[in-house]
PDB file of N, CA and C in Angstrom:
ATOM      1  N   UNK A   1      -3.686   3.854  -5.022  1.00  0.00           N
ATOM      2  CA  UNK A   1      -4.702   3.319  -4.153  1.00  0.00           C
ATOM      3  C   UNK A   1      -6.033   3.456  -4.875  1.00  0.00           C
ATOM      4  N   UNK A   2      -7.105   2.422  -4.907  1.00  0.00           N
ATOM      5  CA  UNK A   2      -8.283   2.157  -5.835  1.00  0.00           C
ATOM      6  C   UNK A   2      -9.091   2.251  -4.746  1.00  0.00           C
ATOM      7  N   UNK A   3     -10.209   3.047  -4.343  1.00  0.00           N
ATOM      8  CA  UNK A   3     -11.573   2.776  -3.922  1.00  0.00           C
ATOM      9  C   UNK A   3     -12.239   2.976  -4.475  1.00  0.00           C
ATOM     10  N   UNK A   4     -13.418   1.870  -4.630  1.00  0.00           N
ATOM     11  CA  UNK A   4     -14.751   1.605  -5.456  1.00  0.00           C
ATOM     12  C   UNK A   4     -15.757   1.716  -4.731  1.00  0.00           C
ATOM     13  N   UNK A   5     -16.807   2.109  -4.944  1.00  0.00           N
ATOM     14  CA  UNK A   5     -17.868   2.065  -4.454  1.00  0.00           C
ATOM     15  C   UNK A   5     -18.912   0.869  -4.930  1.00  0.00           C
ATOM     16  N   UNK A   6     -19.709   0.548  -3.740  1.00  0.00           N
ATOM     17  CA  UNK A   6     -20.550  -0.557  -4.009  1.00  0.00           C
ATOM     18  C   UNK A   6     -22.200  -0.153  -4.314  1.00  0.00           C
ATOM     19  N   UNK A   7     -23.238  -0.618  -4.939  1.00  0.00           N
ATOM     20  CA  UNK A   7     -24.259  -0.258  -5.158  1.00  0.00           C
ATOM     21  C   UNK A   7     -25.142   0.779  -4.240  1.00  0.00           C
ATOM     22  N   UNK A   8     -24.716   0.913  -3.114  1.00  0.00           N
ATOM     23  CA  UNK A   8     -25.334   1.971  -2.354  1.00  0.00           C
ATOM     24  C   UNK A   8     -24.260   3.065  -2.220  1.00  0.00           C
ATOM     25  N   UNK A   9     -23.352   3.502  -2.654  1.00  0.00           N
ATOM     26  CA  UNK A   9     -22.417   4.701  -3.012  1.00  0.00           C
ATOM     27  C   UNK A   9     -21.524   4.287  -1.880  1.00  0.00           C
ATOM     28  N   UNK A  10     -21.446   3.274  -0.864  1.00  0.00           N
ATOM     29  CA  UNK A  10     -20.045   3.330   0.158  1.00  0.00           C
ATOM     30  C   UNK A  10     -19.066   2.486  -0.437  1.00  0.00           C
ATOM     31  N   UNK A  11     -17.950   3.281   0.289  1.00  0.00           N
ATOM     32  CA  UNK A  11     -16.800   3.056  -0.091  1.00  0.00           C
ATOM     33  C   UNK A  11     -16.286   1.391   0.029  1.00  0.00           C
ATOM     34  N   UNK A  12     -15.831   0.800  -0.482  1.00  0.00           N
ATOM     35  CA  UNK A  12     -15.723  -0.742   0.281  1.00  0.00           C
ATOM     36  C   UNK A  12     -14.347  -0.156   1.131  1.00  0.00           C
ATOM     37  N   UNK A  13     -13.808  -1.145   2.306  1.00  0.00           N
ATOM     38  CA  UNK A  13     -12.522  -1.314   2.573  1.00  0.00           C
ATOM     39  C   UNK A  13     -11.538  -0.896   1.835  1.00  0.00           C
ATOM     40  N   UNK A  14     -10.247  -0.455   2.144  1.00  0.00           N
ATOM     41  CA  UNK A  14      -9.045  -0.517   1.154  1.00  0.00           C
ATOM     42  C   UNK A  14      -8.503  -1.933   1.614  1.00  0.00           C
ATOM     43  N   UNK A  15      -7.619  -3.083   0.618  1.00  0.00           N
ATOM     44  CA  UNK A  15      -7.367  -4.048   1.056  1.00  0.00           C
ATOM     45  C   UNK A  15      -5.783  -3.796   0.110  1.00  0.00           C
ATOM     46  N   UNK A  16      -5.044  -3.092   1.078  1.00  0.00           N
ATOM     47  CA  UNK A  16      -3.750  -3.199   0.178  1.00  0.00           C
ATOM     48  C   UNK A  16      -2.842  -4.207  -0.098  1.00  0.00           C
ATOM     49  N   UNK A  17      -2.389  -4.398  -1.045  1.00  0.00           N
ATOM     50  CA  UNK A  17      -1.152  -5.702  -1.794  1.00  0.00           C
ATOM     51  C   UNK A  17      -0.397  -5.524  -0.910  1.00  0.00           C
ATOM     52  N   UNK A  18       0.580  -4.908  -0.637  1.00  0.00           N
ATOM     53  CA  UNK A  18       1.767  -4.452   0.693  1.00  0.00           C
ATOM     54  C   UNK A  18       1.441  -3.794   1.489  1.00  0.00           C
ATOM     55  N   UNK A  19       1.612  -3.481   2.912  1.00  0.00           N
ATOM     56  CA  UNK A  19       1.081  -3.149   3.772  1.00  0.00           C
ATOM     57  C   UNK A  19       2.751  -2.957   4.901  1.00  0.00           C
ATOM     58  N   UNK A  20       3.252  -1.580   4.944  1.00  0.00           N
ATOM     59  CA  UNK A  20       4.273  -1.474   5.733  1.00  0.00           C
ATOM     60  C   UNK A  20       4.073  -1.087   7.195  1.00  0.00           C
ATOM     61  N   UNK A  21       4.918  -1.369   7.664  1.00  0.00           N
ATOM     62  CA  UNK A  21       4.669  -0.864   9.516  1.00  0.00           C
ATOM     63  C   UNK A  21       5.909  -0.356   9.979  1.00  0.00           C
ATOM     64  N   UNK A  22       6.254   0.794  10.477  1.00  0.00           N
ATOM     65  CA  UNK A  22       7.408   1.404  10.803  1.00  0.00           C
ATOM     66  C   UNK A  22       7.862   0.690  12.014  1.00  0.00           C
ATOM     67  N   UNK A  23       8.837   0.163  12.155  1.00  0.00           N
ATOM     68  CA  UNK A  23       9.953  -0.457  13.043  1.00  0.00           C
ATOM     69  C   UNK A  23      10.561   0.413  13.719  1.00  0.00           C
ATOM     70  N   UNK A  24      11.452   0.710  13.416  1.00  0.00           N
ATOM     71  CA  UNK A  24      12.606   1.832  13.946  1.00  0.00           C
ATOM     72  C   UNK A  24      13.818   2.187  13.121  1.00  0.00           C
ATOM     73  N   UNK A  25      14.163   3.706  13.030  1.00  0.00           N
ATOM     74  CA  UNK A  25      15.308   4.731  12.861  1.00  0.00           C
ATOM     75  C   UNK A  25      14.965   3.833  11.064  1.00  0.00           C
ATOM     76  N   UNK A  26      14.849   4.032   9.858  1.00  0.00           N
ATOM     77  CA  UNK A  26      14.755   3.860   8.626  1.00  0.00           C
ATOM     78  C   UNK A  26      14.698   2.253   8.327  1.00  0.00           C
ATOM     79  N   UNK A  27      14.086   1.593   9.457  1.00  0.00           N
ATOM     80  CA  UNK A  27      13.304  -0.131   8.945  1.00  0.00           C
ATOM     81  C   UNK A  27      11.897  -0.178   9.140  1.00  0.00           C
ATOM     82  N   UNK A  28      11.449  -0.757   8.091  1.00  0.00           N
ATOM     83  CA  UNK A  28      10.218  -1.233   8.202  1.00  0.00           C
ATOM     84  C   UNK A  28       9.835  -2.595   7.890  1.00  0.00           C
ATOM     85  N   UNK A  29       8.753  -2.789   8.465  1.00  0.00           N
ATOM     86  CA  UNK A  29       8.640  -4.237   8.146  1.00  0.00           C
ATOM     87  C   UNK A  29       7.431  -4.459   6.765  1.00  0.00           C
ATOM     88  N   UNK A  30       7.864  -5.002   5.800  1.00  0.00           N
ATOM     89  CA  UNK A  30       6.533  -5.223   4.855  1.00  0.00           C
ATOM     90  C   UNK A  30       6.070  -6.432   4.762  1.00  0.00           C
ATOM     91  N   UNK A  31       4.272  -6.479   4.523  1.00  0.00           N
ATOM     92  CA  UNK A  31       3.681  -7.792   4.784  1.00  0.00           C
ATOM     93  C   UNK A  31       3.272  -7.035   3.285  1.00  0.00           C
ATOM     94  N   UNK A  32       3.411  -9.000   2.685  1.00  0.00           N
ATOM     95  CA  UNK A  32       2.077  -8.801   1.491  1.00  0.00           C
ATOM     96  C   UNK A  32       1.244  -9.367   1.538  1.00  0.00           C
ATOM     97  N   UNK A  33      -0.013  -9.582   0.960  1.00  0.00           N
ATOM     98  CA  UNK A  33      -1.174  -9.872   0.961  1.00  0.00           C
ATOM     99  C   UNK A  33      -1.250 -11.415   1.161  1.00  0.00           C
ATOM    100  N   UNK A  34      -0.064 -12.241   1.061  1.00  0.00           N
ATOM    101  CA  UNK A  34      -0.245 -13.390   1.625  1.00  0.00           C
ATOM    102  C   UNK A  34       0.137 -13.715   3.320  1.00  0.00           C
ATOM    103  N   UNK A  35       1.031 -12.651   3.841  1.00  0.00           N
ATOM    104  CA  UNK A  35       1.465 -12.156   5.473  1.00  0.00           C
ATOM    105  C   UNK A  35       2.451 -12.838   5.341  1.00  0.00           C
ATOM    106  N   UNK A  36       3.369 -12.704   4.218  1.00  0.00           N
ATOM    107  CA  UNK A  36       5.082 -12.460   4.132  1.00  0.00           C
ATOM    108  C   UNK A  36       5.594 -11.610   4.673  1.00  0.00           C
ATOM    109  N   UNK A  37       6.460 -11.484   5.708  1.00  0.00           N
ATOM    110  CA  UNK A  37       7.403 -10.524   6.010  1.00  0.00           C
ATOM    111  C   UNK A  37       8.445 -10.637   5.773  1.00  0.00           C
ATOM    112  N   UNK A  38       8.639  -8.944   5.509  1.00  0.00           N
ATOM    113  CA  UNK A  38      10.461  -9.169   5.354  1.00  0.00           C
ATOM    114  C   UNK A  38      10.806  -7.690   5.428  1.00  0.00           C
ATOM    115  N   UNK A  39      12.205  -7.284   5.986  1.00  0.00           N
ATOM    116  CA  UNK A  39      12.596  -6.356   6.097  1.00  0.00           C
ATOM    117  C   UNK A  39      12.416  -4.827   5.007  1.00  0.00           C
ATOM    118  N   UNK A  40      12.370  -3.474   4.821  1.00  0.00           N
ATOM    119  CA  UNK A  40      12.200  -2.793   4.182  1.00  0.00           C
ATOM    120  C   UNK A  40      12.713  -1.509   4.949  1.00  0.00           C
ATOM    121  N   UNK A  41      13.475  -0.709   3.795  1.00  0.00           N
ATOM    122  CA  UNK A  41      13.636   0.593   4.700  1.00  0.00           C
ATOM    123  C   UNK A  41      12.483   2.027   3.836  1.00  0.00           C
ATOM    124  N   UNK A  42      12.998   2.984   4.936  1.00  0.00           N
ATOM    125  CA  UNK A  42      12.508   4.094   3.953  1.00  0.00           C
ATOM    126  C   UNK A  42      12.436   4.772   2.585  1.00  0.00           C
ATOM    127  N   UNK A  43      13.289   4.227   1.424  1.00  0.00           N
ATOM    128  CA  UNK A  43      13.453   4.510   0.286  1.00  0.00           C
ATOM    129  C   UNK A  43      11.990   3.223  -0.456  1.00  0.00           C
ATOM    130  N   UNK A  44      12.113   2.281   0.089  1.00  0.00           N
ATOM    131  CA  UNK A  44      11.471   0.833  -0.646  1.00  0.00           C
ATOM    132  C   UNK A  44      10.222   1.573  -0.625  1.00  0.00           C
ATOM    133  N   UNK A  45       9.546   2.085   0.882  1.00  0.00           N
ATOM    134  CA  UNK A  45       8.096   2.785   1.248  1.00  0.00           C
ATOM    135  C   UNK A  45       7.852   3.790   0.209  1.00  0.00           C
ATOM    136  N   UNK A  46       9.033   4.691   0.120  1.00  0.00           N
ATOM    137  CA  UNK A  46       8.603   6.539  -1.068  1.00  0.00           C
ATOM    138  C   UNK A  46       8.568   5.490  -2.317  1.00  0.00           C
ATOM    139  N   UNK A  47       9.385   4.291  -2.579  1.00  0.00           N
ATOM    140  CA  UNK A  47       9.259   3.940  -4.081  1.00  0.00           C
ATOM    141  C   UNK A  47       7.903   3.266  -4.291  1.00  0.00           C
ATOM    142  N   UNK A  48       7.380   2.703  -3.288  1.00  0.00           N
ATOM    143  CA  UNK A  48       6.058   1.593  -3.320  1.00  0.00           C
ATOM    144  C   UNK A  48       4.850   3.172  -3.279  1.00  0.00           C
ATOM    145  N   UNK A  49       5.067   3.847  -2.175  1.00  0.00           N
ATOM    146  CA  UNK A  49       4.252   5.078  -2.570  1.00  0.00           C
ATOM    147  C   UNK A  49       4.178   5.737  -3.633  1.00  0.00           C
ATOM    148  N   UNK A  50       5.404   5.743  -4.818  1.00  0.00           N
ATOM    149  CA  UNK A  50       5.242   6.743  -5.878  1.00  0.00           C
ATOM    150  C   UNK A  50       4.711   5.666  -6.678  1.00  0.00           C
ATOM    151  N   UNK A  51       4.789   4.416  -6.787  1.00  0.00           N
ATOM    152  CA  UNK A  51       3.964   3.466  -7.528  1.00  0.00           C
ATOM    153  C   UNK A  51       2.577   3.373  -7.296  1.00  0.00           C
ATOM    154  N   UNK A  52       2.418   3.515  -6.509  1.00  0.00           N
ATOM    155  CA  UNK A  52       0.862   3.226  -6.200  1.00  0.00           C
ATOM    156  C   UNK A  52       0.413   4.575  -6.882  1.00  0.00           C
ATOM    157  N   UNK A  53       0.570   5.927  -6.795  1.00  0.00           N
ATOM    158  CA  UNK A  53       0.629   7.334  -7.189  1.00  0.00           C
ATOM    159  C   UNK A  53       0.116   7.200  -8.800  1.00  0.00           C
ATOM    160  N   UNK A  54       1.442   6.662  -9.260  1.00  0.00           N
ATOM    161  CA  UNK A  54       1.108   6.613 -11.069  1.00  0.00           C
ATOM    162  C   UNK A  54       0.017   5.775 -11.153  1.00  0.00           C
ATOM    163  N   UNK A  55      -0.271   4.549 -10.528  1.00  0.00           N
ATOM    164  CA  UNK A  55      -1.140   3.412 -10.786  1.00  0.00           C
ATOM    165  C   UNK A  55      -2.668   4.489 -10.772  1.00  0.00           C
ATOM    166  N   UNK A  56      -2.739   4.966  -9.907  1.00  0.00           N
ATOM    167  CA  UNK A  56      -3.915   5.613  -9.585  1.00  0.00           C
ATOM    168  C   UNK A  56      -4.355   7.007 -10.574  1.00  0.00           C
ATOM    169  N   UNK A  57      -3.181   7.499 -10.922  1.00  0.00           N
ATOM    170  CA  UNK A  57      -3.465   8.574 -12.160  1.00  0.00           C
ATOM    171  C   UNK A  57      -3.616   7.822 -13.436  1.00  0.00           C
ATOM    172  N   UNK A  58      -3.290   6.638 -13.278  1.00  0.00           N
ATOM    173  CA  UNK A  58      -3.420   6.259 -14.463  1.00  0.00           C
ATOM    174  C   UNK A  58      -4.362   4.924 -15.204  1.00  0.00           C
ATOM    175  N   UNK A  59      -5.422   4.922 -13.620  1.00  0.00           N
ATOM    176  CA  UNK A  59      -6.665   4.691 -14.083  1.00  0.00           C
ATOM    177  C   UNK A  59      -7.842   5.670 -13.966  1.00  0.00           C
ATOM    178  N   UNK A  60      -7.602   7.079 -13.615  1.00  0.00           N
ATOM    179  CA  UNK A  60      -8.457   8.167 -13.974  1.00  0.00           C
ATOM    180  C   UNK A  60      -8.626   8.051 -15.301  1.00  0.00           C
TER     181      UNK A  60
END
């Protein structure tokens, strides 16, 4: 996850690429940034979370 700050030090919005919403018992639903949906369970979420994780250590 990237937040930047804008010329007066605030934070802008986060505007995430995927965006999940818990459904029920290990479904979720994922939208991407164009408002595609499509099914997702709990493993897809920890893998999209540990991606975003490295992405972010690895623009420090």
């Amino acid at each position: 996850m990237t937040q930047s700050k804008d010329g007066n030090g605030h934070q802008e919005e986060y505007d995430p690429e995927v965006e999940f919403r818990y459904l029920d018992a290990d479904v979720w639903v994922k939208t991407d940034a164009e408002g595609n949906q499509d099914v997702a369970y709990t493993q897809d979420v920890l893998e999209a979370l540990e991606e975003d994780e490295e992405s972010d250590s690895e623009d420090d």
